[in-house]
PDB file of N, CA and C in Angstrom:
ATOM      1  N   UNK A   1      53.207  78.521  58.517  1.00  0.00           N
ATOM      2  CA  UNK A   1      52.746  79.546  57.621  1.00  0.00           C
ATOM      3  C   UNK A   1      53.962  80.330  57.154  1.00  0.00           C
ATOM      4  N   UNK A   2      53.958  81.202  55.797  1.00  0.00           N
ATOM      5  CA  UNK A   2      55.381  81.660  55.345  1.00  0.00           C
ATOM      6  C   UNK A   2      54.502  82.804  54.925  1.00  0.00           C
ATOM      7  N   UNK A   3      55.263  83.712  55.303  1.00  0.00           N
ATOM      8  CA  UNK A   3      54.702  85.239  55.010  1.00  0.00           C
ATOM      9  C   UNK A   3      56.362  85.711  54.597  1.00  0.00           C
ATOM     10  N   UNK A   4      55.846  86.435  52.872  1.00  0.00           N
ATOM     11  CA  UNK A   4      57.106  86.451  52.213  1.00  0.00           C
ATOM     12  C   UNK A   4      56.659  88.268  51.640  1.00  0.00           C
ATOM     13  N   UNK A   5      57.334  89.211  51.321  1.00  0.00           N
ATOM     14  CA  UNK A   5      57.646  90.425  50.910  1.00  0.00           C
ATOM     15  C   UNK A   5      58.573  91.285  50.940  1.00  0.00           C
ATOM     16  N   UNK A   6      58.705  91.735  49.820  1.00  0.00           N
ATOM     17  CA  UNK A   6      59.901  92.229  49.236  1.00  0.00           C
ATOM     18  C   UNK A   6      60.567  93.584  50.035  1.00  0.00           C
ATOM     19  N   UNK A   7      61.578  93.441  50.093  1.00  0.00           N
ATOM     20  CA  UNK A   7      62.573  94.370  51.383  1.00  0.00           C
ATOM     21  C   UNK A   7      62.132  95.496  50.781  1.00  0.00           C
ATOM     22  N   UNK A   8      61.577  96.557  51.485  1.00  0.00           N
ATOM     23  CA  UNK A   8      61.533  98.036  51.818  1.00  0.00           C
ATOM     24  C   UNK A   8      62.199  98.898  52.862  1.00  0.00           C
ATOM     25  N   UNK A   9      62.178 100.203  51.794  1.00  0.00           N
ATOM     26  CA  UNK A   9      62.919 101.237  53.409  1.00  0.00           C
ATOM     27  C   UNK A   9      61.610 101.568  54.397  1.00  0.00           C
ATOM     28  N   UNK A  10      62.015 101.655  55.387  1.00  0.00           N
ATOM     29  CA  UNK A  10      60.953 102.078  56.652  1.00  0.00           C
ATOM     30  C   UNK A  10      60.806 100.915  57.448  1.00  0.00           C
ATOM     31  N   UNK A  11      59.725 100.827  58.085  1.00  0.00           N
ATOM     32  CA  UNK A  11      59.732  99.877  59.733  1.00  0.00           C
ATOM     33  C   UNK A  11      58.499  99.448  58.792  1.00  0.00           C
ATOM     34  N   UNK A  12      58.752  97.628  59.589  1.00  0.00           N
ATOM     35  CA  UNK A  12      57.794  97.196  59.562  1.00  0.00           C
ATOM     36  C   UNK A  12      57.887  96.147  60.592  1.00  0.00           C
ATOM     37  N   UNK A  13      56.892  95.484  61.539  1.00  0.00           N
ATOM     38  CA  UNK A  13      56.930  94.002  62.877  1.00  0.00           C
ATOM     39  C   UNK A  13      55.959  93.346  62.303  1.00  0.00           C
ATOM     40  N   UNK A  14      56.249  92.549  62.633  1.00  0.00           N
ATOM     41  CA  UNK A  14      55.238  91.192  62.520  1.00  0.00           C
ATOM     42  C   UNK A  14      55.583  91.061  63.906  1.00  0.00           C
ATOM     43  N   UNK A  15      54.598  90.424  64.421  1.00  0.00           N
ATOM     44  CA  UNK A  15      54.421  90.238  66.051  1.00  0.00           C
ATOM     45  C   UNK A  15      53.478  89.116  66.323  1.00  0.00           C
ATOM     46  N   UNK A  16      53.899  87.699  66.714  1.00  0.00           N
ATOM     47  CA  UNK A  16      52.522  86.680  67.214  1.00  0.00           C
ATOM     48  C   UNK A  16      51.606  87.293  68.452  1.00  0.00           C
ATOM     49  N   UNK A  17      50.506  86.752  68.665  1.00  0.00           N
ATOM     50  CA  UNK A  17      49.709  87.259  69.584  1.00  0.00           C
ATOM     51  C   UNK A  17      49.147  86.272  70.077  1.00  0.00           C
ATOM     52  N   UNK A  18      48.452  86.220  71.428  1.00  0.00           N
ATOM     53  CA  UNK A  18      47.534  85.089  71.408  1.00  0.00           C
ATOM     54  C   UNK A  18      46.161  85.628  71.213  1.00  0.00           C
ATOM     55  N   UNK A  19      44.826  84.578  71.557  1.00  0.00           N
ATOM     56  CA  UNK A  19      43.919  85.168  71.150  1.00  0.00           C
ATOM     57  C   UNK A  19      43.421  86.481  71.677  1.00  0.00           C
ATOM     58  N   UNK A  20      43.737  86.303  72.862  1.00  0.00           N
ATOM     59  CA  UNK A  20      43.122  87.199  73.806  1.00  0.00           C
ATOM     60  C   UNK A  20      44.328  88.837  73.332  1.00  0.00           C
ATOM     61  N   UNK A  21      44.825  89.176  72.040  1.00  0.00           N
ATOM     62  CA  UNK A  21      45.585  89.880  71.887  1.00  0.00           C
ATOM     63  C   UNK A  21      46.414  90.009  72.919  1.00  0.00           C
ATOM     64  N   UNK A  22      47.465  89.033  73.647  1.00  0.00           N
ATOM     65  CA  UNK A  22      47.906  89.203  74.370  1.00  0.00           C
ATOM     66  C   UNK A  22      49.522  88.898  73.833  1.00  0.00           C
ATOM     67  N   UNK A  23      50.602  89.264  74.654  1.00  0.00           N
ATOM     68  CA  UNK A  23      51.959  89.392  73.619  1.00  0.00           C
ATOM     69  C   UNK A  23      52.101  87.898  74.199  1.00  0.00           C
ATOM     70  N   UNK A  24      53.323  87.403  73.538  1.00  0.00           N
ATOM     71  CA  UNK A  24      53.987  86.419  73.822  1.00  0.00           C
ATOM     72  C   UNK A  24      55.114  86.574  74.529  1.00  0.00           C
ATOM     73  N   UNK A  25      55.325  85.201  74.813  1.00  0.00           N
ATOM     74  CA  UNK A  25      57.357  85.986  75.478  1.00  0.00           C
ATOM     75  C   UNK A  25      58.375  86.147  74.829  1.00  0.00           C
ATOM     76  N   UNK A  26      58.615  87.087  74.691  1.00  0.00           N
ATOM     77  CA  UNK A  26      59.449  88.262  73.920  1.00  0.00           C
ATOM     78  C   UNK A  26      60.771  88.263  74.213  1.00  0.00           C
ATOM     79  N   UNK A  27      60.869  87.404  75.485  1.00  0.00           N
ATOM     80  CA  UNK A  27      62.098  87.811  76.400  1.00  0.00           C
ATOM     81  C   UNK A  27      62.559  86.849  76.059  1.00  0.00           C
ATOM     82  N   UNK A  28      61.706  85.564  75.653  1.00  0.00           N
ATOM     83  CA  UNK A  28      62.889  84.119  75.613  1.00  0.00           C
ATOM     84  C   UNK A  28      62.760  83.715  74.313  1.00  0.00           C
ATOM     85  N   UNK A  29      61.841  84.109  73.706  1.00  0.00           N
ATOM     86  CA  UNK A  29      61.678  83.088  72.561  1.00  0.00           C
ATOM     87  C   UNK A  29      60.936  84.236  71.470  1.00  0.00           C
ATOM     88  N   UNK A  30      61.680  83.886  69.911  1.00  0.00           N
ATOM     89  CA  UNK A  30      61.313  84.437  69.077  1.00  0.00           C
ATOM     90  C   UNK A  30      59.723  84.282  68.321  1.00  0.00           C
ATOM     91  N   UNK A  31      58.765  85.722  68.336  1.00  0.00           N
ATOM     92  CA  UNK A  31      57.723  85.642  68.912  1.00  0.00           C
ATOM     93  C   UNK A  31      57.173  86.621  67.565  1.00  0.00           C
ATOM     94  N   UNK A  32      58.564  87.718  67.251  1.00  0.00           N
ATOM     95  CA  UNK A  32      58.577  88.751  66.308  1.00  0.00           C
ATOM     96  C   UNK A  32      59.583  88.930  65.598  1.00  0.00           C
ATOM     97  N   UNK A  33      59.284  89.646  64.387  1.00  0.00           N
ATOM     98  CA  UNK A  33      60.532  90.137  63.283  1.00  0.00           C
ATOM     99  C   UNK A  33      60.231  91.723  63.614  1.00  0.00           C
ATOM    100  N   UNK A  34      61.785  92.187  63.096  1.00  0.00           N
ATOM    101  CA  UNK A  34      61.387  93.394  62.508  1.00  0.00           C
ATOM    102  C   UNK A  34      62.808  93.534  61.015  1.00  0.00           C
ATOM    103  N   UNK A  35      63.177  94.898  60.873  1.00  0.00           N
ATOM    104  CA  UNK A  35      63.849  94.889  59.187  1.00  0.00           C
ATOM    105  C   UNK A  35      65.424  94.624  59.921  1.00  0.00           C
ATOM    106  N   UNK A  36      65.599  95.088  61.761  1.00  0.00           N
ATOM    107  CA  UNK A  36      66.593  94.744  61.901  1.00  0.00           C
ATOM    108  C   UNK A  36      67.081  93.361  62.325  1.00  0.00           C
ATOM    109  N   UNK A  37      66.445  93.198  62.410  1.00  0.00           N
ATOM    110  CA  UNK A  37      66.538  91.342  62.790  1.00  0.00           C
ATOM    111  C   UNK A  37      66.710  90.413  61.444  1.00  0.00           C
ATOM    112  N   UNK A  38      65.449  90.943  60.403  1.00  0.00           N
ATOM    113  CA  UNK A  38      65.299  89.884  59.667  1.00  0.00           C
ATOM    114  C   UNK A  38      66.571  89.678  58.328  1.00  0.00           C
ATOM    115  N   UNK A  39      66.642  88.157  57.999  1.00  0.00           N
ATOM    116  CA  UNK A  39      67.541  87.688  57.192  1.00  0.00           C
ATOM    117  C   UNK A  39      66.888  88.413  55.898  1.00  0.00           C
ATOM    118  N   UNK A  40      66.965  89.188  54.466  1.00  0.00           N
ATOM    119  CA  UNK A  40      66.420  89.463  53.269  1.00  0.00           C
ATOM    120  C   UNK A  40      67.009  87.655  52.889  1.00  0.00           C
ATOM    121  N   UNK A  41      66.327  87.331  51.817  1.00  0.00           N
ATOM    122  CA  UNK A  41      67.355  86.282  51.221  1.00  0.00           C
ATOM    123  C   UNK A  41      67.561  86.675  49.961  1.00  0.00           C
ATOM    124  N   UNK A  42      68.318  86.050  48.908  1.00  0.00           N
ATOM    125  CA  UNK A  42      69.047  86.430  47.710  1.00  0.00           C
ATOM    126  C   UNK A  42      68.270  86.992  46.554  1.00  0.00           C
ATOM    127  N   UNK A  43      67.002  86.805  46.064  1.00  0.00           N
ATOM    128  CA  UNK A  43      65.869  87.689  45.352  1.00  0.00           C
ATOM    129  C   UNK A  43      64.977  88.505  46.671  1.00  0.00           C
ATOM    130  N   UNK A  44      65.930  89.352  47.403  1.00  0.00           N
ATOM    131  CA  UNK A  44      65.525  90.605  47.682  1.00  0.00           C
ATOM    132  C   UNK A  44      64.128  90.749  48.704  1.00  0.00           C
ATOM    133  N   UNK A  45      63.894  89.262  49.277  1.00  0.00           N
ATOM    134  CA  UNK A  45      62.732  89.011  49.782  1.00  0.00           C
ATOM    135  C   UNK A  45      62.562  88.711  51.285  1.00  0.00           C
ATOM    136  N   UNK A  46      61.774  89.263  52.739  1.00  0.00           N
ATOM    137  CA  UNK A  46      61.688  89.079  53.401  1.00  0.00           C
ATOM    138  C   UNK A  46      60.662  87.440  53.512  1.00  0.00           C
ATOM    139  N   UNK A  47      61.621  86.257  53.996  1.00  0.00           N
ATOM    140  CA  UNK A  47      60.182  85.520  54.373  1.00  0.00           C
ATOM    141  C   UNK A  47      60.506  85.176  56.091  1.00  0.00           C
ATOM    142  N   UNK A  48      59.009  85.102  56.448  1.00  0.00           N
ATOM    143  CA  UNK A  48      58.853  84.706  57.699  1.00  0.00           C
ATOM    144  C   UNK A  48      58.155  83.337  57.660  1.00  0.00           C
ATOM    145  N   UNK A  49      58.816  82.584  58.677  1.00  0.00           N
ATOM    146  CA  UNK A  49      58.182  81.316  59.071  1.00  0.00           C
ATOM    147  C   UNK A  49      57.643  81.402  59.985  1.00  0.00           C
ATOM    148  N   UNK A  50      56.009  81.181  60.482  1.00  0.00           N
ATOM    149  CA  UNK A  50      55.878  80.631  61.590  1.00  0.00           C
ATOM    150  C   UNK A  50      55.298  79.082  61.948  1.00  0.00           C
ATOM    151  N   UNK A  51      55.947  78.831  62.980  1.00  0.00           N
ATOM    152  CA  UNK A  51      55.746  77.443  62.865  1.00  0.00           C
ATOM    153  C   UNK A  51      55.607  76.704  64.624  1.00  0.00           C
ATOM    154  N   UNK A  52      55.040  75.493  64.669  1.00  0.00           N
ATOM    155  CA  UNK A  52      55.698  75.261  66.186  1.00  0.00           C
ATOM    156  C   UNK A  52      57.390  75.340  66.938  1.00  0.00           C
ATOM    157  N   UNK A  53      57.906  74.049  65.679  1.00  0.00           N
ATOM    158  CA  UNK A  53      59.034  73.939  66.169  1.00  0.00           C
ATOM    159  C   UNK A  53      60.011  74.760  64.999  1.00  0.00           C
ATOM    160  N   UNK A  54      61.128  75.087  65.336  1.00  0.00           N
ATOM    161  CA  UNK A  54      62.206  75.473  64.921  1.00  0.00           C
ATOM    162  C   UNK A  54      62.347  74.905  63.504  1.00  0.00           C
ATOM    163  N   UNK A  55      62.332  75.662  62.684  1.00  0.00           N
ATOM    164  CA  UNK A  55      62.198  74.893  60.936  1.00  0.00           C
ATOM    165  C   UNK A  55      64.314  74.957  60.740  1.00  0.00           C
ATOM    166  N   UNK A  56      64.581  75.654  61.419  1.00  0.00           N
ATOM    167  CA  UNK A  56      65.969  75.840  61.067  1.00  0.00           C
ATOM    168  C   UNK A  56      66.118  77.189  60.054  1.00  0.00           C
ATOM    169  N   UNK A  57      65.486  77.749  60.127  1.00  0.00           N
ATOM    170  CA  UNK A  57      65.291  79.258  59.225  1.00  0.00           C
ATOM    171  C   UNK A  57      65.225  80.237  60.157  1.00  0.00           C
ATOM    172  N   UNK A  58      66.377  81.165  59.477  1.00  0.00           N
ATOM    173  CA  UNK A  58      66.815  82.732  59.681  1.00  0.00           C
ATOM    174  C   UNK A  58      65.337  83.385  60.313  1.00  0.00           C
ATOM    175  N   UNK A  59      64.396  83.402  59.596  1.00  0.00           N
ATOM    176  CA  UNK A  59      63.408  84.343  60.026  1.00  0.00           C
ATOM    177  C   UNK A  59      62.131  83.584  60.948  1.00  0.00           C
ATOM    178  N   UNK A  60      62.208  82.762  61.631  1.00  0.00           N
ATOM    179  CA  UNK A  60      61.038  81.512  62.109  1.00  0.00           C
ATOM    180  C   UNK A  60      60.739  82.555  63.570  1.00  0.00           C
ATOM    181  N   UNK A  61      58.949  82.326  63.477  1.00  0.00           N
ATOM    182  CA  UNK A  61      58.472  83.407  64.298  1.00  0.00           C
ATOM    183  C   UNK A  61      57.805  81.745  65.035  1.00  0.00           C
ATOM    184  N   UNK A  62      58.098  81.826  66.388  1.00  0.00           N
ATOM    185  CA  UNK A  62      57.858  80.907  67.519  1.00  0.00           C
ATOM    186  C   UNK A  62      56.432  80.725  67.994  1.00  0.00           C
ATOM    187  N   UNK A  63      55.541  79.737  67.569  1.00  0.00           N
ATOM    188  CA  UNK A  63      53.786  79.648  68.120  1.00  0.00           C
ATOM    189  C   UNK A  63      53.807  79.979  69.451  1.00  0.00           C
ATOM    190  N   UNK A  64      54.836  79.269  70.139  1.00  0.00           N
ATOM    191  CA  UNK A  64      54.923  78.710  71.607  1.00  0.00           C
ATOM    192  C   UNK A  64      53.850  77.502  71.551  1.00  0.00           C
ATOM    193  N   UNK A  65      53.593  76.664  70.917  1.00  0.00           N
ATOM    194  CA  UNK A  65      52.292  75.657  71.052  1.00  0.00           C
ATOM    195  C   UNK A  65      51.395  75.876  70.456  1.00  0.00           C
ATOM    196  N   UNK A  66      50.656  77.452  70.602  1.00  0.00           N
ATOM    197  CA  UNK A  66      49.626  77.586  70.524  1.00  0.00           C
ATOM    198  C   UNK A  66      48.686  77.581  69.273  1.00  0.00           C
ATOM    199  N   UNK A  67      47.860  77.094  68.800  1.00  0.00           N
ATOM    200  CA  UNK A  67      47.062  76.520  67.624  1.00  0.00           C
ATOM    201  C   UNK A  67      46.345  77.762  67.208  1.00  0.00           C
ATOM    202  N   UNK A  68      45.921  78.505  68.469  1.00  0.00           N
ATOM    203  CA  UNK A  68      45.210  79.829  67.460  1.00  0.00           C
ATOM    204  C   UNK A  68      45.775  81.363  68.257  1.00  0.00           C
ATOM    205  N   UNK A  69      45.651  82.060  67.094  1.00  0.00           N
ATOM    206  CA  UNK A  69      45.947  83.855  67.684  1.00  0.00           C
ATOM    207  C   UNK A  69      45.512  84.504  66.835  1.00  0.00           C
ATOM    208  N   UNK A  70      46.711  85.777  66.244  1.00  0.00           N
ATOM    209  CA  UNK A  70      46.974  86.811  65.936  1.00  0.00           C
ATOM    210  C   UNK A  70      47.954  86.674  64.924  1.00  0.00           C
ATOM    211  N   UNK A  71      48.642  87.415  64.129  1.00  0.00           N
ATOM    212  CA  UNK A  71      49.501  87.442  63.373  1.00  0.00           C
ATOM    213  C   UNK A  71      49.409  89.153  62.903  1.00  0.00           C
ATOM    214  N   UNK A  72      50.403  89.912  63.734  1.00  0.00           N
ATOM    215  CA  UNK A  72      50.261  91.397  63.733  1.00  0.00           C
ATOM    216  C   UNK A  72      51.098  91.451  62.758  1.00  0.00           C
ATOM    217  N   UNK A  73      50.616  92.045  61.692  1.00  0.00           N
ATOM    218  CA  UNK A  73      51.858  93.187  60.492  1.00  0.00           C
ATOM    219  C   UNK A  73      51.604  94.613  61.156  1.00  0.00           C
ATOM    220  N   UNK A  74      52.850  95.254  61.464  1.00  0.00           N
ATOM    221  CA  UNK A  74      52.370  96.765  61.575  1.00  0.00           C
ATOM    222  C   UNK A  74      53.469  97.420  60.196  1.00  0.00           C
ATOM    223  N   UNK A  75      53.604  97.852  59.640  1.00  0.00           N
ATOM    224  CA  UNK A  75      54.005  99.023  58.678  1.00  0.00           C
ATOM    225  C   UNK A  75      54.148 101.136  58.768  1.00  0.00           C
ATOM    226  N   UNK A  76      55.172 101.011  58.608  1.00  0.00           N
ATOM    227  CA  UNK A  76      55.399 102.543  58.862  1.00  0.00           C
ATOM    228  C   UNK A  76      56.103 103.130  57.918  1.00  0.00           C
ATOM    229  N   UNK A  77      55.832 104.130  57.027  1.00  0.00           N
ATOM    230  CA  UNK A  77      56.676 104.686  55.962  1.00  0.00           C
ATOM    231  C   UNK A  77      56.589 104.214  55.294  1.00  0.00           C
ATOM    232  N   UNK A  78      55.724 103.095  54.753  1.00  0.00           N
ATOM    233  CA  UNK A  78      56.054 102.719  53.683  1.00  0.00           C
ATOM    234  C   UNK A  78      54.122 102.328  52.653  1.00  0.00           C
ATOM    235  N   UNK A  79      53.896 102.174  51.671  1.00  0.00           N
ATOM    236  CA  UNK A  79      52.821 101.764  51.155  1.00  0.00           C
ATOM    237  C   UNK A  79      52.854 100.225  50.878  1.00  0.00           C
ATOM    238  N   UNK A  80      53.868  99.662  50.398  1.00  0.00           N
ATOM    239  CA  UNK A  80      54.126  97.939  50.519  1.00  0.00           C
ATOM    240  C   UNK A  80      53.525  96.641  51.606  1.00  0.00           C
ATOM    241  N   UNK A  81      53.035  96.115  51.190  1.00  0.00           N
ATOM    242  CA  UNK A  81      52.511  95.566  51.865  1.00  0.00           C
ATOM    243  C   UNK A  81      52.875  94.073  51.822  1.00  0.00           C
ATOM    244  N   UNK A  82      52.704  93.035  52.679  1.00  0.00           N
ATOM    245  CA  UNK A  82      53.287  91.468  51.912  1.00  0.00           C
ATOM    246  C   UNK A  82      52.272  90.998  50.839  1.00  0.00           C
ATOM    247  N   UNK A  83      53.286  90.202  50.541  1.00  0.00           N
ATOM    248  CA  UNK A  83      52.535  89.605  49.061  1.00  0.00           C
ATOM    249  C   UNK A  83      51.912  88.466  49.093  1.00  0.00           C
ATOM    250  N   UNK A  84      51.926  87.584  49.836  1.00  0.00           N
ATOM    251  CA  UNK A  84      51.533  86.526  49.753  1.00  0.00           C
ATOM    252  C   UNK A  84      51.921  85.676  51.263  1.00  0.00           C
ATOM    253  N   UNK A  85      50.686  84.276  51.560  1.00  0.00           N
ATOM    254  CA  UNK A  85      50.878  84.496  52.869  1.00  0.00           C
ATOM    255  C   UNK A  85      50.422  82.635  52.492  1.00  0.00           C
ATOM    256  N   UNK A  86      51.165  81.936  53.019  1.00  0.00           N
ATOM    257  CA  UNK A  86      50.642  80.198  52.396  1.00  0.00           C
ATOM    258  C   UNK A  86      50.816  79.666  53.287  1.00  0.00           C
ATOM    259  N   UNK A  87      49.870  79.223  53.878  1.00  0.00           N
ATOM    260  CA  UNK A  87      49.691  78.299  55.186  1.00  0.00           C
ATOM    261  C   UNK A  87      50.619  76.811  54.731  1.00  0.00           C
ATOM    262  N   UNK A  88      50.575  76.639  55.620  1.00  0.00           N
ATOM    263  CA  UNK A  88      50.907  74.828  55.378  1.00  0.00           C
ATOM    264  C   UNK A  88      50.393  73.918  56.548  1.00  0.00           C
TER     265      UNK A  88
END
């Protein structure tokens, strides 16, 4: 899945979950973004990948396996929201 929106000032996470809203591991494996982590790329745009395996991209948020969850946006300071969200 690619969740793409345009760089703003203020906080924003994306965070995987499992179903049971439960976190992932955080400690080993990339699970979440936030504005300090994430790569912008050259038209000014945050995208996130999530995927099973490793796509080879700056921003790739880690399933761990798992086929179903959560997909947390939280937002702070800001009214922006993502724009578009395309499974694959």
């Amino acid at each position: 899945m690619i969740l793409d929106f345009d760089r703003h000032d203020g906080f924003w996470m994306v965070t995987n979950m499992g179903v049971f809203c439960n976190s992932m591991d955080y400690a080993c494996r990339n699970v979440s973004n936030t504005p300090s982590r994430a790569v912008v790329d050259s038209d000014n745009k945050a995208r996130l990948i999530m995927a099973h395996q490793d796509p080879v991209y700056h921003n790739w948020i880690d399933t761990q396996g798992y086929e179903t969850g959560f997909l947390c946006y939280r937002n702070v300071l800001s009214r922006k929201f993502p724009r578009s969200v395309q499974p694959s």
